[in-house]
C-alpha atoms as a PDB file:
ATOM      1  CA  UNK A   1     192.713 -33.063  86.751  1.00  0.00           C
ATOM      2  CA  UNK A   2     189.401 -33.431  85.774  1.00  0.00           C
ATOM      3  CA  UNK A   3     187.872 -36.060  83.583  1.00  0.00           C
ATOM      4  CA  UNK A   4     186.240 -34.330  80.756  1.00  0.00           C
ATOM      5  CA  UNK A   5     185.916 -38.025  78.732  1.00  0.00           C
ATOM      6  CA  UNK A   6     181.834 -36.744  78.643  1.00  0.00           C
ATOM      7  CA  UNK A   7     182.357 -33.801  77.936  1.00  0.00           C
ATOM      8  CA  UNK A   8     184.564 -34.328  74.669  1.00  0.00           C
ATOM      9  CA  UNK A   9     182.230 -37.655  73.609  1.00  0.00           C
ATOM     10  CA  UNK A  10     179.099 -34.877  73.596  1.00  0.00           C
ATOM     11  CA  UNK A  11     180.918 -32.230  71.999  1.00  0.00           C
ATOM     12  CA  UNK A  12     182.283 -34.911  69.406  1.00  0.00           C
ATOM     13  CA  UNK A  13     178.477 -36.133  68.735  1.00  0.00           C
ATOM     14  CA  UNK A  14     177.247 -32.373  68.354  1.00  0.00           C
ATOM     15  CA  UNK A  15     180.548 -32.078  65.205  1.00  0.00           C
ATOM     16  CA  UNK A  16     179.261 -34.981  64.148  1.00  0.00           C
ATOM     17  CA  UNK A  17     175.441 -33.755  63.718  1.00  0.00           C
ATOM     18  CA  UNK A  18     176.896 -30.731  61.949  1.00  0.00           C
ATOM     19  CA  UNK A  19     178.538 -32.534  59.686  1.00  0.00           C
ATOM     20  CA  UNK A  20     181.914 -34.092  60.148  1.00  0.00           C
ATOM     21  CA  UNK A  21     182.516 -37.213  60.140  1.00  0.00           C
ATOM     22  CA  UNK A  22     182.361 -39.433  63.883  1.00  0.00           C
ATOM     23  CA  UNK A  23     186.351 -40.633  63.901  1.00  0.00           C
ATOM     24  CA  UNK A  24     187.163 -36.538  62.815  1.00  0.00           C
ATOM     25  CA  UNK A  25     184.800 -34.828  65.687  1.00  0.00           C
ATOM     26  CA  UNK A  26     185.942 -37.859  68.046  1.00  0.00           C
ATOM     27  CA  UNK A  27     189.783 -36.607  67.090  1.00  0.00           C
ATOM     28  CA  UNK A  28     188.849 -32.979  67.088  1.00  0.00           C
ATOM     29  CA  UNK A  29     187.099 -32.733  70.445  1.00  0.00           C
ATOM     30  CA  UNK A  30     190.813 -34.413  71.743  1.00  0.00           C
ATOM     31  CA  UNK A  31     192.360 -31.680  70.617  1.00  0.00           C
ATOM     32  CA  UNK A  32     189.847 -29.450  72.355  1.00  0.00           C
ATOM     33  CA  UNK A  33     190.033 -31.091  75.425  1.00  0.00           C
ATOM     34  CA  UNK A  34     193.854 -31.906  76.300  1.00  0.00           C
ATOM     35  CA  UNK A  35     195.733 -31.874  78.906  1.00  0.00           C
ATOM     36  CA  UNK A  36     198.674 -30.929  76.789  1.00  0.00           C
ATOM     37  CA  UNK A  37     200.036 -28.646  74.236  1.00  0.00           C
ATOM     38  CA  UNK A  38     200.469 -31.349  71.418  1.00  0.00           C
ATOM     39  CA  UNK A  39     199.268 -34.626  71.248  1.00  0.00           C
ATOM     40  CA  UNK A  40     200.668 -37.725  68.612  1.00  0.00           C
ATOM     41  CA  UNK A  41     198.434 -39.924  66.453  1.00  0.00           C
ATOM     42  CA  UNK A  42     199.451 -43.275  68.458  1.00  0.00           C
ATOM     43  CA  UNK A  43     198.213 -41.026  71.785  1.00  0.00           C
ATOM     44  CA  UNK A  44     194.594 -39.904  70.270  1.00  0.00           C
ATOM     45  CA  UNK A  45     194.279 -43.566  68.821  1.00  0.00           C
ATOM     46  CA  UNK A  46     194.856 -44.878  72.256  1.00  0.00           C
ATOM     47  CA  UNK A  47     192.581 -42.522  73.976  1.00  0.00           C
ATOM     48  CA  UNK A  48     189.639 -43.210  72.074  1.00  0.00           C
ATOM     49  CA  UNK A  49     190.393 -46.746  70.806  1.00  0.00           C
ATOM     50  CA  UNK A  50     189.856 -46.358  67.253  1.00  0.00           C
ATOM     51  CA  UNK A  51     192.460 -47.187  64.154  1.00  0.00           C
ATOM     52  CA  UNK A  52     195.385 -45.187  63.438  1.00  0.00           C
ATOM     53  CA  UNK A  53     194.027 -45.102  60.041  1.00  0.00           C
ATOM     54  CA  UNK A  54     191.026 -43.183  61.213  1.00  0.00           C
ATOM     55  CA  UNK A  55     193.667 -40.560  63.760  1.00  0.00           C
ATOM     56  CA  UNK A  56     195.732 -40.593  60.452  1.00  0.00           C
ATOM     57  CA  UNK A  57     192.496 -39.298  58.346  1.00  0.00           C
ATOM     58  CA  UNK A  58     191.319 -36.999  60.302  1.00  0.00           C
ATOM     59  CA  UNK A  59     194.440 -35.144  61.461  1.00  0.00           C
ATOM     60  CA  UNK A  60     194.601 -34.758  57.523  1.00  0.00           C
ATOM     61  CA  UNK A  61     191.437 -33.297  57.212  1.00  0.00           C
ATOM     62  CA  UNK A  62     191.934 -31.673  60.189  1.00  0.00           C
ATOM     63  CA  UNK A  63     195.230 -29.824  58.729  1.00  0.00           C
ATOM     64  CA  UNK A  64     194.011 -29.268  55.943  1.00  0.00           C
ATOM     65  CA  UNK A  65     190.924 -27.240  56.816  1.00  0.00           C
ATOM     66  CA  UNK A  66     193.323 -24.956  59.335  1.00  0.00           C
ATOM     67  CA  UNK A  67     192.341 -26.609  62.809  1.00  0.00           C
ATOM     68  CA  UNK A  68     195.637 -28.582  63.873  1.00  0.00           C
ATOM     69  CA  UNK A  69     199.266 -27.795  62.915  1.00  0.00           C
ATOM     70  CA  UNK A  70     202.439 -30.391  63.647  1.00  0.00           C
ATOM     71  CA  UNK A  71     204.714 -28.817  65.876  1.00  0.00           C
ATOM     72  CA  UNK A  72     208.045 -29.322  67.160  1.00  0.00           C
ATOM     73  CA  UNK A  73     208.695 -31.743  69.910  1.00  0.00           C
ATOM     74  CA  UNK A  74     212.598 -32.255  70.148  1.00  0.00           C
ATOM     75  CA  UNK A  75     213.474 -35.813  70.966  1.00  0.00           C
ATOM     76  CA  UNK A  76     210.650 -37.412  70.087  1.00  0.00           C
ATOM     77  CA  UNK A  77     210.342 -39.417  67.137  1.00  0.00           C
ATOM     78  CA  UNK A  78     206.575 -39.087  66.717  1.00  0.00           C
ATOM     79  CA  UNK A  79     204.723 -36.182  64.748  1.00  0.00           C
ATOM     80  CA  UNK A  80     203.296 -33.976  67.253  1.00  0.00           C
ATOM     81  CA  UNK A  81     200.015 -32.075  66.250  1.00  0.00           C
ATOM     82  CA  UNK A  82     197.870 -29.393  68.593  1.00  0.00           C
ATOM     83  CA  UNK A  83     194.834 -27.238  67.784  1.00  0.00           C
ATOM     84  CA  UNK A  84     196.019 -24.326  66.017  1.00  0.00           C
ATOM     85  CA  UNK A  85     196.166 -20.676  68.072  1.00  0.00           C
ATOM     86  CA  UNK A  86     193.072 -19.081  66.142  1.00  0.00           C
ATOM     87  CA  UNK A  87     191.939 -22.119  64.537  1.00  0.00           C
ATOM     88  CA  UNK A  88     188.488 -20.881  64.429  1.00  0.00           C
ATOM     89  CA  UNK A  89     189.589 -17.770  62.629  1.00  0.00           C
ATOM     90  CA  UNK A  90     191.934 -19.565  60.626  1.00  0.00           C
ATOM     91  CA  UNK A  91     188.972 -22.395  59.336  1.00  0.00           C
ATOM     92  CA  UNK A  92     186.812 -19.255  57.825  1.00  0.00           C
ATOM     93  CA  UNK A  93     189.543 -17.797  56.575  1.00  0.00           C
ATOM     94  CA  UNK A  94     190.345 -21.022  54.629  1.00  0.00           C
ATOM     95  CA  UNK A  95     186.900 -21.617  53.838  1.00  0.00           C
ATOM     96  CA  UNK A  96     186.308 -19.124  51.754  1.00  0.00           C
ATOM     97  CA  UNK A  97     187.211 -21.000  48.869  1.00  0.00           C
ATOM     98  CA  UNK A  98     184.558 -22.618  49.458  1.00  0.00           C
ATOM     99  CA  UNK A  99     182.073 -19.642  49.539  1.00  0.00           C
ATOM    100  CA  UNK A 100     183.449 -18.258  46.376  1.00  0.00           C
ATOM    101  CA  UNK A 101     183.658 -22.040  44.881  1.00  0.00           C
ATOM    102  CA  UNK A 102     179.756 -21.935  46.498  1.00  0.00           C
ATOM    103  CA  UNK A 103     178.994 -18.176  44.827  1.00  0.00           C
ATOM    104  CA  UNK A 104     180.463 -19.596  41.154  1.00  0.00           C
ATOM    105  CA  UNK A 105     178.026 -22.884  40.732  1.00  0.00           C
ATOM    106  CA  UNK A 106     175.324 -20.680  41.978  1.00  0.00           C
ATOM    107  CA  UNK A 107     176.148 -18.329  38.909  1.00  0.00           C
ATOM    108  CA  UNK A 108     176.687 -20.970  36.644  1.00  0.00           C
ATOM    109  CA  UNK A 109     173.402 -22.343  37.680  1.00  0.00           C
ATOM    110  CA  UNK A 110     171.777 -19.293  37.113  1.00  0.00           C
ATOM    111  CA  UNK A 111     173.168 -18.642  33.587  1.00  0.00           C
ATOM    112  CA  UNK A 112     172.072 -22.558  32.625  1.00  0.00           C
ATOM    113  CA  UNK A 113     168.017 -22.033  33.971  1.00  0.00           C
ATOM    114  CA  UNK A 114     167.665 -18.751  32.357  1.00  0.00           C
ATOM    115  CA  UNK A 115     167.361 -15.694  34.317  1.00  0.00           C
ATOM    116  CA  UNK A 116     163.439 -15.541  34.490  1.00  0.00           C
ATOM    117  CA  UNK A 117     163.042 -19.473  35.772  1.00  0.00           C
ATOM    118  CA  UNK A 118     161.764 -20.047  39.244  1.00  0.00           C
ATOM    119  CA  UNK A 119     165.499 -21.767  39.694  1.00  0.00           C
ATOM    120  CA  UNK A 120     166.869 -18.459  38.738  1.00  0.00           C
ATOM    121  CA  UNK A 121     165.591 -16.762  41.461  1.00  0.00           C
ATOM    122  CA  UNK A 122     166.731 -19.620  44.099  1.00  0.00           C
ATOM    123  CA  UNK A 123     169.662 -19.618  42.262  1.00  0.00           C
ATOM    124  CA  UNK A 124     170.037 -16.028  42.351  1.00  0.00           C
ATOM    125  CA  UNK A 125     169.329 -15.859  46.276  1.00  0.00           C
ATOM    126  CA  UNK A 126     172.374 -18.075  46.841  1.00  0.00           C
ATOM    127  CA  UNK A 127     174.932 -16.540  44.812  1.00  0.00           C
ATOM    128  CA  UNK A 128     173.855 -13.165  46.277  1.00  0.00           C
ATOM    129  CA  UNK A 129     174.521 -14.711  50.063  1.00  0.00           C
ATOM    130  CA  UNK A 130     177.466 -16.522  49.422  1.00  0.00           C
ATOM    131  CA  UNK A 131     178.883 -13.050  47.572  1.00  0.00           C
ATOM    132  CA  UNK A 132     177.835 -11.059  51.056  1.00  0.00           C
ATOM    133  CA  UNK A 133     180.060 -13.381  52.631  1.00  0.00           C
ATOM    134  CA  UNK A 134     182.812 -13.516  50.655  1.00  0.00           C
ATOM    135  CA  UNK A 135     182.739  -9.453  51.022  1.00  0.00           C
ATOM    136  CA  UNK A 136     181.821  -9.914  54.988  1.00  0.00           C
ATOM    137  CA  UNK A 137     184.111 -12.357  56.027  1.00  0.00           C
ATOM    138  CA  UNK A 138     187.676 -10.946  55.817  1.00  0.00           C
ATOM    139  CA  UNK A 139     186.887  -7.798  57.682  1.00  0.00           C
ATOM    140  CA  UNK A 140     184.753  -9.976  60.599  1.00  0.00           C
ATOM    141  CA  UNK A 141     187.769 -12.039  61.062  1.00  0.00           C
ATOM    142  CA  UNK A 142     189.829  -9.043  61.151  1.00  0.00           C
ATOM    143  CA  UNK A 143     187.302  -8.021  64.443  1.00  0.00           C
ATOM    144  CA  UNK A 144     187.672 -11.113  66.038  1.00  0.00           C
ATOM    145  CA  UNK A 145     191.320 -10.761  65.528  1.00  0.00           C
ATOM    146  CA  UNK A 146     191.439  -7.078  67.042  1.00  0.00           C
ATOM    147  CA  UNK A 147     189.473  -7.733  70.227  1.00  0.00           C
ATOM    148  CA  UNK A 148     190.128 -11.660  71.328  1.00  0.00           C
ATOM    149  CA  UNK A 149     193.018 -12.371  74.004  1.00  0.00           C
ATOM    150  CA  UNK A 150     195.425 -15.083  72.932  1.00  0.00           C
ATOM    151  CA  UNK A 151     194.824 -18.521  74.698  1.00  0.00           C
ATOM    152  CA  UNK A 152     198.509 -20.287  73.882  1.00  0.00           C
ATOM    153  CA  UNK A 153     199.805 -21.020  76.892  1.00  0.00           C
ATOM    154  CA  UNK A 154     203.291 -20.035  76.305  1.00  0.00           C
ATOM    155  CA  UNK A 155     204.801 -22.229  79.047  1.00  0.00           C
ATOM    156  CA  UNK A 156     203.079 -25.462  77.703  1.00  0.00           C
ATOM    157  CA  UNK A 157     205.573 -28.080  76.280  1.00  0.00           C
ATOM    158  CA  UNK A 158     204.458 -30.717  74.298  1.00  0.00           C
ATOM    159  CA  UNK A 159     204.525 -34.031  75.810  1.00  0.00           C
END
Protein backbone atom coordinates (compact mmCIF):
# COMPACT_ATOMS: atom_id res chain seq x y z
CA UNK A 1 0.00 0.00 0.00
CA UNK A 2 1.39 3.09 -0.76
CA UNK A 3 1.62 6.16 1.38
CA UNK A 4 -0.06 8.90 -0.44
CA UNK A 5 -0.05 11.20 3.10
CA UNK A 6 1.87 13.93 0.42
CA UNK A 7 0.03 13.47 -2.00
CA UNK A 8 -3.47 14.21 -0.25
CA UNK A 9 -1.70 17.22 2.08
CA UNK A 10 -0.81 18.93 -1.64
CA UNK A 11 -3.97 18.21 -3.18
CA UNK A 12 -5.73 19.50 0.14
CA UNK A 13 -3.53 22.90 -0.06
CA UNK A 14 -4.37 23.31 -3.92
CA UNK A 15 -8.72 23.03 -2.54
CA UNK A 16 -7.72 25.22 -0.21
CA UNK A 17 -6.18 28.00 -2.70
CA UNK A 18 -9.38 27.58 -4.70
CA UNK A 19 -11.37 28.28 -2.13
CA UNK A 20 -12.50 25.86 0.50
CA UNK A 21 -11.78 26.03 3.59
CA UNK A 22 -8.21 24.04 5.06
CA UNK A 23 -10.15 21.41 7.65
CA UNK A 24 -12.84 20.79 4.34
CA UNK A 25 -9.95 20.20 1.50
CA UNK A 26 -7.87 18.37 4.39
CA UNK A 27 -11.28 16.04 4.80
CA UNK A 28 -11.99 16.02 1.12
CA UNK A 29 -8.60 14.95 -0.20
CA UNK A 30 -9.28 11.75 2.55
CA UNK A 31 -11.97 10.89 0.76
CA UNK A 32 -9.99 11.08 -2.45
CA UNK A 33 -7.30 9.19 -1.29
CA UNK A 34 -8.66 6.03 0.77
CA UNK A 35 -7.90 2.92 1.09
CA UNK A 36 -11.51 2.08 1.60
CA UNK A 37 -14.96 2.40 0.35
CA UNK A 38 -16.32 4.51 3.37
CA UNK A 39 -14.60 6.10 5.96
CA UNK A 40 -16.26 7.47 9.68
CA UNK A 41 -15.74 10.94 11.16
CA UNK A 42 -13.72 9.50 14.34
CA UNK A 43 -11.36 7.71 11.37
CA UNK A 44 -10.69 11.09 9.19
CA UNK A 45 -10.28 12.99 12.64
CA UNK A 46 -7.68 10.51 13.59
CA UNK A 47 -5.90 10.52 10.35
CA UNK A 48 -5.29 14.03 10.14
CA UNK A 49 -5.43 15.03 13.84
CA UNK A 50 -7.82 17.74 13.76
CA UNK A 51 -11.33 18.13 15.91
CA UNK A 52 -14.28 16.15 15.26
CA UNK A 53 -15.97 19.40 15.13
CA UNK A 54 -14.00 20.38 12.09
CA UNK A 55 -14.63 16.28 10.33
CA UNK A 56 -18.25 17.05 11.57
CA UNK A 57 -18.30 20.53 9.46
CA UNK A 58 -16.98 19.61 6.65
CA UNK A 59 -18.64 16.25 5.95
CA UNK A 60 -21.72 18.72 6.18
CA UNK A 61 -20.57 20.91 3.70
CA UNK A 62 -19.28 18.24 2.00
CA UNK A 63 -22.94 16.52 1.72
CA UNK A 64 -24.42 19.17 1.13
CA UNK A 65 -22.66 20.39 -2.00
CA UNK A 66 -23.05 16.55 -3.54
CA UNK A 67 -19.38 15.21 -2.85
CA UNK A 68 -19.88 12.52 0.04
CA UNK A 69 -23.01 10.43 0.80
CA UNK A 70 -23.46 8.17 4.27
CA UNK A 71 -23.75 4.75 3.37
CA UNK A 72 -24.62 1.60 4.90
CA UNK A 73 -22.17 -0.26 7.00
CA UNK A 74 -24.15 -3.10 8.89
CA UNK A 75 -22.84 -3.60 12.37
CA UNK A 76 -21.24 -0.69 12.91
CA UNK A 77 -22.50 1.90 15.03
CA UNK A 78 -20.68 4.81 13.38
CA UNK A 79 -22.01 6.90 10.29
CA UNK A 80 -20.11 5.81 7.40
CA UNK A 81 -19.55 8.46 4.56
CA UNK A 82 -17.51 7.90 0.99
CA UNK A 83 -17.03 10.20 -2.01
CA UNK A 84 -20.03 9.99 -4.01
CA UNK A 85 -19.90 7.80 -7.58
CA UNK A 86 -20.01 11.01 -9.94
CA UNK A 87 -19.44 13.48 -7.36
CA UNK A 88 -17.90 15.77 -9.76
CA UNK A 89 -20.94 15.62 -11.97
CA UNK A 90 -23.16 15.64 -9.18
CA UNK A 91 -21.35 19.16 -7.51
CA UNK A 92 -22.25 21.12 -11.00
CA UNK A 93 -25.29 19.74 -11.15
CA UNK A 94 -26.06 21.10 -7.63
CA UNK A 95 -24.38 24.20 -8.26
CA UNK A 96 -26.40 25.56 -10.49
CA UNK A 97 -28.38 27.22 -8.04
CA UNK A 98 -25.81 29.02 -7.62
CA UNK A 99 -25.31 30.17 -11.29
CA UNK A 100 -28.90 31.06 -11.63
CA UNK A 101 -28.79 32.64 -7.87
CA UNK A 102 -25.34 34.31 -9.64
CA UNK A 103 -27.40 35.27 -13.15
CA UNK A 104 -30.44 36.97 -10.81
CA UNK A 105 -28.16 39.62 -8.64
CA UNK A 106 -26.41 40.28 -11.84
CA UNK A 107 -29.94 41.32 -13.28
CA UNK A 108 -30.99 42.97 -10.35
CA UNK A 109 -27.81 44.87 -10.45
CA UNK A 110 -28.31 45.83 -13.78
CA UNK A 111 -31.92 47.10 -13.39
CA UNK A 112 -30.61 49.27 -10.07
CA UNK A 113 -27.40 51.15 -12.24
CA UNK A 114 -29.50 51.87 -15.17
CA UNK A 115 -28.96 50.18 -18.35
CA UNK A 116 -26.55 52.83 -19.98
CA UNK A 117 -24.02 52.99 -16.69
CA UNK A 118 -20.55 51.67 -17.10
CA UNK A 119 -21.84 49.03 -14.19
CA UNK A 120 -24.50 48.07 -16.59
CA UNK A 121 -22.36 46.82 -18.99
CA UNK A 122 -20.13 44.77 -16.29
CA UNK A 123 -23.21 43.92 -14.96
CA UNK A 124 -24.61 42.91 -18.13
CA UNK A 125 -21.40 40.73 -19.07
CA UNK A 126 -22.04 38.60 -15.98
CA UNK A 127 -25.56 37.86 -16.17
CA UNK A 128 -25.03 37.00 -19.86
CA UNK A 129 -22.14 34.26 -18.70
CA UNK A 130 -23.73 32.94 -15.86
CA UNK A 131 -27.12 32.52 -18.27
CA UNK A 132 -24.66 30.53 -20.96
CA UNK A 133 -24.04 28.32 -18.21
CA UNK A 134 -27.06 27.72 -16.79
CA UNK A 135 -28.16 26.76 -20.60
CA UNK A 136 -24.58 24.82 -21.05
CA UNK A 137 -24.34 22.95 -18.09
CA UNK A 138 -27.11 20.28 -18.03
CA UNK A 139 -26.38 18.99 -21.47
CA UNK A 140 -22.24 18.95 -20.66
CA UNK A 141 -22.98 16.88 -17.70
CA UNK A 142 -25.18 14.78 -19.70
CA UNK A 143 -21.65 14.17 -22.02
CA UNK A 144 -19.64 13.41 -19.25
CA UNK A 145 -22.30 11.09 -18.15
CA UNK A 146 -22.55 9.28 -21.69
CA UNK A 147 -18.84 8.66 -22.25
CA UNK A 148 -17.07 8.19 -18.55
CA UNK A 149 -16.61 4.46 -17.18
CA UNK A 150 -17.87 3.99 -13.65
CA UNK A 151 -15.04 3.88 -10.95
CA UNK A 152 -17.21 2.14 -7.85
CA UNK A 153 -15.55 -0.68 -7.10
CA UNK A 154 -18.39 -2.95 -6.62
CA UNK A 155 -16.54 -5.47 -4.41
CA UNK A 156 -15.36 -2.72 -1.91
CA UNK A 157 -16.97 -3.03 1.62
CA UNK A 158 -16.83 -0.40 3.89
CA UNK A 159 -14.62 -0.84 6.76
Amino acid sequence: MADTTDAAERMALTLTQGGLQKATARVLAAFLFADTASLTAPQIAEQLTISSGSVSGAIKMLSTVGLIERVPAPGSRREHYRLRDGAWATLMSTQNGMVQAMFEAADRGIQAAGPDSPAAHRLTEMRDFYAFMFRELPALIDRWKAQRRPTRDPVTKPR
